[in-house]
C-alpha atoms as a PDB file:
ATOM      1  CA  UNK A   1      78.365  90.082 120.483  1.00  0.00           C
ATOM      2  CA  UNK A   2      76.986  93.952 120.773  1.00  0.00           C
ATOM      3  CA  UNK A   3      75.310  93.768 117.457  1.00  0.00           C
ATOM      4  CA  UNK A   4      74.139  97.530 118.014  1.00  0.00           C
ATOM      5  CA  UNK A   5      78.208  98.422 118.192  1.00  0.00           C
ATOM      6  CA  UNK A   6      78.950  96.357 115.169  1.00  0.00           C
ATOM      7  CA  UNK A   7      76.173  98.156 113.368  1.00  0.00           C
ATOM      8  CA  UNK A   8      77.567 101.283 113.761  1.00  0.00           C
ATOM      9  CA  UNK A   9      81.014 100.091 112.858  1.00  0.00           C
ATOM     10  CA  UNK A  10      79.777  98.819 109.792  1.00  0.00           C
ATOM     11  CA  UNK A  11      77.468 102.239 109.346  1.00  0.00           C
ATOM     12  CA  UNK A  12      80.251 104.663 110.209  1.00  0.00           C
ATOM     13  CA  UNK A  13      82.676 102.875 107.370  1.00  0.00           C
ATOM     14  CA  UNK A  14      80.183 102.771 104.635  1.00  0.00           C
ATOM     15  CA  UNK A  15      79.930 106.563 105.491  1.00  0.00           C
ATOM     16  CA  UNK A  16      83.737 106.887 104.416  1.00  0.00           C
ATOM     17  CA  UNK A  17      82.862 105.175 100.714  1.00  0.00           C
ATOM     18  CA  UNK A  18      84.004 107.011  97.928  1.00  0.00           C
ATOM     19  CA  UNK A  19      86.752 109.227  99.829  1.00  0.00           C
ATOM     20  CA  UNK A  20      89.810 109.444  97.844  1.00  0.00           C
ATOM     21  CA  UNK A  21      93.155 107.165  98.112  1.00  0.00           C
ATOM     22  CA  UNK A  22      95.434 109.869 100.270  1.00  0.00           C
ATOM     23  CA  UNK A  23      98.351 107.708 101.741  1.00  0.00           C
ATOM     24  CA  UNK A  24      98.758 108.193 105.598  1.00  0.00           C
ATOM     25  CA  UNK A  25      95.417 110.519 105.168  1.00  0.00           C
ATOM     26  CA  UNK A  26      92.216 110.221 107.347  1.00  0.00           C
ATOM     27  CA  UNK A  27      89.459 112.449 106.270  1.00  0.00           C
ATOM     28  CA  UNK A  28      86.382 111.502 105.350  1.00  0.00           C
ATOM     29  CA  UNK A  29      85.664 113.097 101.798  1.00  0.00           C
ATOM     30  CA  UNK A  30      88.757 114.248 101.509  1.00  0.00           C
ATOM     31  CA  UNK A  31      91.299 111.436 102.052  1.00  0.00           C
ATOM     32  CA  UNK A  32      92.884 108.348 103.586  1.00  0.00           C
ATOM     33  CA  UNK A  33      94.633 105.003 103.387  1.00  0.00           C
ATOM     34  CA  UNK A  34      93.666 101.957 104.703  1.00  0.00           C
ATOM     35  CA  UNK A  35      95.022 102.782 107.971  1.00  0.00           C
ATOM     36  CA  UNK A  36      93.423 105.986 107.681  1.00  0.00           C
ATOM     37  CA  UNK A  37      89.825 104.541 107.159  1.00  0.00           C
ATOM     38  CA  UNK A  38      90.364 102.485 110.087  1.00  0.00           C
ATOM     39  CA  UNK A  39      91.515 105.233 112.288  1.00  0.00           C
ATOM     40  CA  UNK A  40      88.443 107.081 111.027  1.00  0.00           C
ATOM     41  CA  UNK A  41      85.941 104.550 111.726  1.00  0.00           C
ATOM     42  CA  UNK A  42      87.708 104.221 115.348  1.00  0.00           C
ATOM     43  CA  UNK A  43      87.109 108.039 115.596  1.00  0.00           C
ATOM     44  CA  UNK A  44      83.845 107.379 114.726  1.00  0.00           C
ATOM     45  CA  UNK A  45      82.722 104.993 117.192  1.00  0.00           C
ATOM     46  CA  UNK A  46      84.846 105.064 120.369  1.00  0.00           C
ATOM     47  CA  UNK A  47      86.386 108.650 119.971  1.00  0.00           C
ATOM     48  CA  UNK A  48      90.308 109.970 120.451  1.00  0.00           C
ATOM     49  CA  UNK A  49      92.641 107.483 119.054  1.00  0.00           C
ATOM     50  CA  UNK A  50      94.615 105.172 121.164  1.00  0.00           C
ATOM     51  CA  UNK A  51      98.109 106.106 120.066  1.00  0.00           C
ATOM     52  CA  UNK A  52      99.381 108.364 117.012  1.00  0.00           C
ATOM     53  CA  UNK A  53     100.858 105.892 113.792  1.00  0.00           C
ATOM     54  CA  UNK A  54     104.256 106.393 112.729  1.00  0.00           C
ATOM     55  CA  UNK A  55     105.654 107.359 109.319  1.00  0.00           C
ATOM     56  CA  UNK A  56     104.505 104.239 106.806  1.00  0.00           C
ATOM     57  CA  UNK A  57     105.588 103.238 103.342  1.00  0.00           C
ATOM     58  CA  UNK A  58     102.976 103.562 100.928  1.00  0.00           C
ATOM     59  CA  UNK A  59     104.617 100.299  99.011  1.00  0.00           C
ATOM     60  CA  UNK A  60     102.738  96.911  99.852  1.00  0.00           C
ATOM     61  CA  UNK A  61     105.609  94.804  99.485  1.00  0.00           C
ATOM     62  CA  UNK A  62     108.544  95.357 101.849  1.00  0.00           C
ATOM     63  CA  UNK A  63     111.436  93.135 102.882  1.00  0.00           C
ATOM     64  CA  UNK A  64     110.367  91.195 105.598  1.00  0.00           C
ATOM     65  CA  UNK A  65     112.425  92.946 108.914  1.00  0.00           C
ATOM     66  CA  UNK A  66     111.078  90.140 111.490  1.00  0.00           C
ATOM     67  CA  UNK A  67     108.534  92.148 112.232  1.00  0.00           C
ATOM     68  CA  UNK A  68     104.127  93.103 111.550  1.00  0.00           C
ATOM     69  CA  UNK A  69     103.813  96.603 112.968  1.00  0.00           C
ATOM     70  CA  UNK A  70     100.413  96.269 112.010  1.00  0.00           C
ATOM     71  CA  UNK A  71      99.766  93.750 113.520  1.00  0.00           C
ATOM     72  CA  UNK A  72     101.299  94.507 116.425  1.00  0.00           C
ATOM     73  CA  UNK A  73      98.925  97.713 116.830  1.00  0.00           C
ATOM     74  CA  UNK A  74      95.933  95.654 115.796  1.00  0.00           C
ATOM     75  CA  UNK A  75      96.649  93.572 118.857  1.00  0.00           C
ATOM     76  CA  UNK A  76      97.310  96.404 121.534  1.00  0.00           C
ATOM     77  CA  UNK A  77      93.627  97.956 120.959  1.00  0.00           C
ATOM     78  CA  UNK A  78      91.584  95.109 119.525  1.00  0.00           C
ATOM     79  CA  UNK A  79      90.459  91.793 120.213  1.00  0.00           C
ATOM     80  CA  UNK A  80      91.886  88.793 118.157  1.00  0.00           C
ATOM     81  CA  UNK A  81      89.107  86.568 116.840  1.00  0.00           C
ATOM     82  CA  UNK A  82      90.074  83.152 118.290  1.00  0.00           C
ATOM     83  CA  UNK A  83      88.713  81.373 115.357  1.00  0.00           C
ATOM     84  CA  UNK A  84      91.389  79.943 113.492  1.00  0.00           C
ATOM     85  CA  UNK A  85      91.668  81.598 109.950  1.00  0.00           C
ATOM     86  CA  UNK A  86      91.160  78.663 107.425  1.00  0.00           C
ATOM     87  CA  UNK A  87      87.067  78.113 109.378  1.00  0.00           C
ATOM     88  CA  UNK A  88      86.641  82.502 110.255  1.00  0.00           C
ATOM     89  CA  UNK A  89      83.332  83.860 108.974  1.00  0.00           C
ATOM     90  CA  UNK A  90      83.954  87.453 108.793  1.00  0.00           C
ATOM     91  CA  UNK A  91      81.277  89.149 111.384  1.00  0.00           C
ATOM     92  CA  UNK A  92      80.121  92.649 110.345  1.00  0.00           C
ATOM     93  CA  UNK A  93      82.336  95.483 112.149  1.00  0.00           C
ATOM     94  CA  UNK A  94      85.800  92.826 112.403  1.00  0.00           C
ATOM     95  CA  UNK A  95      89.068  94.628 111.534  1.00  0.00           C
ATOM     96  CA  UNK A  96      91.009  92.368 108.867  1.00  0.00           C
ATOM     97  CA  UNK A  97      94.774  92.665 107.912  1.00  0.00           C
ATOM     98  CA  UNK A  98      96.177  90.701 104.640  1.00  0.00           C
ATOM     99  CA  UNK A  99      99.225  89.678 103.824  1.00  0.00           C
ATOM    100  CA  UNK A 100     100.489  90.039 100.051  1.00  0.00           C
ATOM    101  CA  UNK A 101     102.877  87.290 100.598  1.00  0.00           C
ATOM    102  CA  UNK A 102     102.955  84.264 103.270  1.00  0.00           C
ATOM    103  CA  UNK A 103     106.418  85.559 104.650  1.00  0.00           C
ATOM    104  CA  UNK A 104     105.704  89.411 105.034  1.00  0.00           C
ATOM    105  CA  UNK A 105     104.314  91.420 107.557  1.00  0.00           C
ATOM    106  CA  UNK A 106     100.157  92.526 107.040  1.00  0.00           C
ATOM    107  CA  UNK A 107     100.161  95.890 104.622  1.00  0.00           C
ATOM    108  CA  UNK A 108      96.304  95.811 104.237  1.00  0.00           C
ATOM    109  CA  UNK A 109      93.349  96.704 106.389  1.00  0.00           C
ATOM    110  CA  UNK A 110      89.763  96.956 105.922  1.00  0.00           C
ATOM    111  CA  UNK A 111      86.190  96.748 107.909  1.00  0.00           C
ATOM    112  CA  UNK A 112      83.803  93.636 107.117  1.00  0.00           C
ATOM    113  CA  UNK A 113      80.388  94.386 106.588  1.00  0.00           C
ATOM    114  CA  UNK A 114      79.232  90.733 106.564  1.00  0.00           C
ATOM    115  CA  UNK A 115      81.046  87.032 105.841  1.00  0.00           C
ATOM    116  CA  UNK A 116      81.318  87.659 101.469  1.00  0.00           C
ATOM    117  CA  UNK A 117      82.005  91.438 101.901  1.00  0.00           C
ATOM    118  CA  UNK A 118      84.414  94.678 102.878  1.00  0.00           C
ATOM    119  CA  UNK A 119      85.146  98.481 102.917  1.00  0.00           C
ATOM    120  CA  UNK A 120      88.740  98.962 102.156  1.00  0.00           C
ATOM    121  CA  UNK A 121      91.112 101.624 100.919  1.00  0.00           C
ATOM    122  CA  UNK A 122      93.654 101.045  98.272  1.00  0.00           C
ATOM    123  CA  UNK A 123      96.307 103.153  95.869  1.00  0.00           C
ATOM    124  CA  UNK A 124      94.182 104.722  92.685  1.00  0.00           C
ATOM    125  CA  UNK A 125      91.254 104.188  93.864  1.00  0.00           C
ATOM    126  CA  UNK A 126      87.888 105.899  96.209  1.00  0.00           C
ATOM    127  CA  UNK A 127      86.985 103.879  98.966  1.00  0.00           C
ATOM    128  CA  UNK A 128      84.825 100.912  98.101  1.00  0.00           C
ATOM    129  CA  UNK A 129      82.657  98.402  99.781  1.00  0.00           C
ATOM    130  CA  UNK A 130      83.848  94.790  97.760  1.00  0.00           C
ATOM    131  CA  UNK A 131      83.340  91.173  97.880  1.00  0.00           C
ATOM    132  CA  UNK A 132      85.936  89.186  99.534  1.00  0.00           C
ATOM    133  CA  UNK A 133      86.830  87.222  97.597  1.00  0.00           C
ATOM    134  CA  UNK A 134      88.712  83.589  97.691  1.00  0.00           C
ATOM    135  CA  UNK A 135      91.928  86.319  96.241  1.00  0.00           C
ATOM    136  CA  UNK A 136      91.048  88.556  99.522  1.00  0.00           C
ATOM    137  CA  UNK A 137      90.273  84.872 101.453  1.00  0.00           C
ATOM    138  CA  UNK A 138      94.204  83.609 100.651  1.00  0.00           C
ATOM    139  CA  UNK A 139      96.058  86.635 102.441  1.00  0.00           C
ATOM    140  CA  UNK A 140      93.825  86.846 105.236  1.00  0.00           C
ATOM    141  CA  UNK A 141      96.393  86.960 107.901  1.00  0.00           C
ATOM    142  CA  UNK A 142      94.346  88.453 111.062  1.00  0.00           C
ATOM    143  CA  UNK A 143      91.464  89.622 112.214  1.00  0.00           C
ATOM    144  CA  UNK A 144      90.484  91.295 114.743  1.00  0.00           C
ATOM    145  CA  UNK A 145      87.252  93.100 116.971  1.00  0.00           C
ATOM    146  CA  UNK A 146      86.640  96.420 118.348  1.00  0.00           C
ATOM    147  CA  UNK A 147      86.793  96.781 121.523  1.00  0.00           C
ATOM    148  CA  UNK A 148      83.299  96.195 123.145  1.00  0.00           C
ATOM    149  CA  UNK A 149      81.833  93.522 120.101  1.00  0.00           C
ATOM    150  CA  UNK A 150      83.734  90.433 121.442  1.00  0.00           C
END
């Protein structure tokens, strides 16, 4: 693992704490989404984006179309952790996506800092750095590396 990389993951998110909720934003200070932090912290550390994100509901809970565009994403420019889920410490700098519900698509991102704790975006509030919780721990559905850590 490039522990220097994950460092700066880590460093380059906790700079984004306390930016505002702005759905499909990502400016640090001024605004941004879940998504939007990610995409930041990707700007960050590797530079350009890989590809532009398309037009997103701001609702968590949609009706399940067969699909995880997330997900899907997640997996074209980072690196699934092959741990399976139920044993995965979160490792400082991996990219996790929840799941609200067992049988919908991922609607959540956020950045671990460590294996008890995050930096995520959500609806009414700043960004945060929070535990993760055994709540956070039940809708892990992925997670992922940057490119370069794994």
């Amino acid at each position: 693992m490039d522990r220097a990389l994950a460092d700066r993951i880590v460093e380059e998110a906790r700079g984004w704490v306390g930016t505002p909720y702005r759905h499909q934003a990502s400016l640090k200070g001024v605004g941004c989404d879940c998504l939007g932090l990610l995409r930041g912290v990707w700007r960050g550390v590797l530079g350009s984006e890989p590809e532009t994100a398309p037009p997103y509901a701001a609702s968590w809970v949609e009706a399940d179309r067969g699909d995880d565009p997330l997900a899907s994403a997640a997996r074209r420019h980072f690196v699934p952790v092959a741990t399976p889920l139920p044993a995965y410490v979160p490792q400082p700098g991996d990219v996790l996506l929840f799941a609200f519900r067992a049988y919908l698509p991922a609607k959540h991102c956020a950045v671990a800092t460590g294996p008890a704790a995050m930096i995520h975006a959500h609806d009414g509030a700043a960004v945060c750095e929070v535990a993760l919780t055994p709540w956070w721990r039940r809708h892990l559905a992925h997670a992922f590396r940057f490119p370069g850590i794994a």
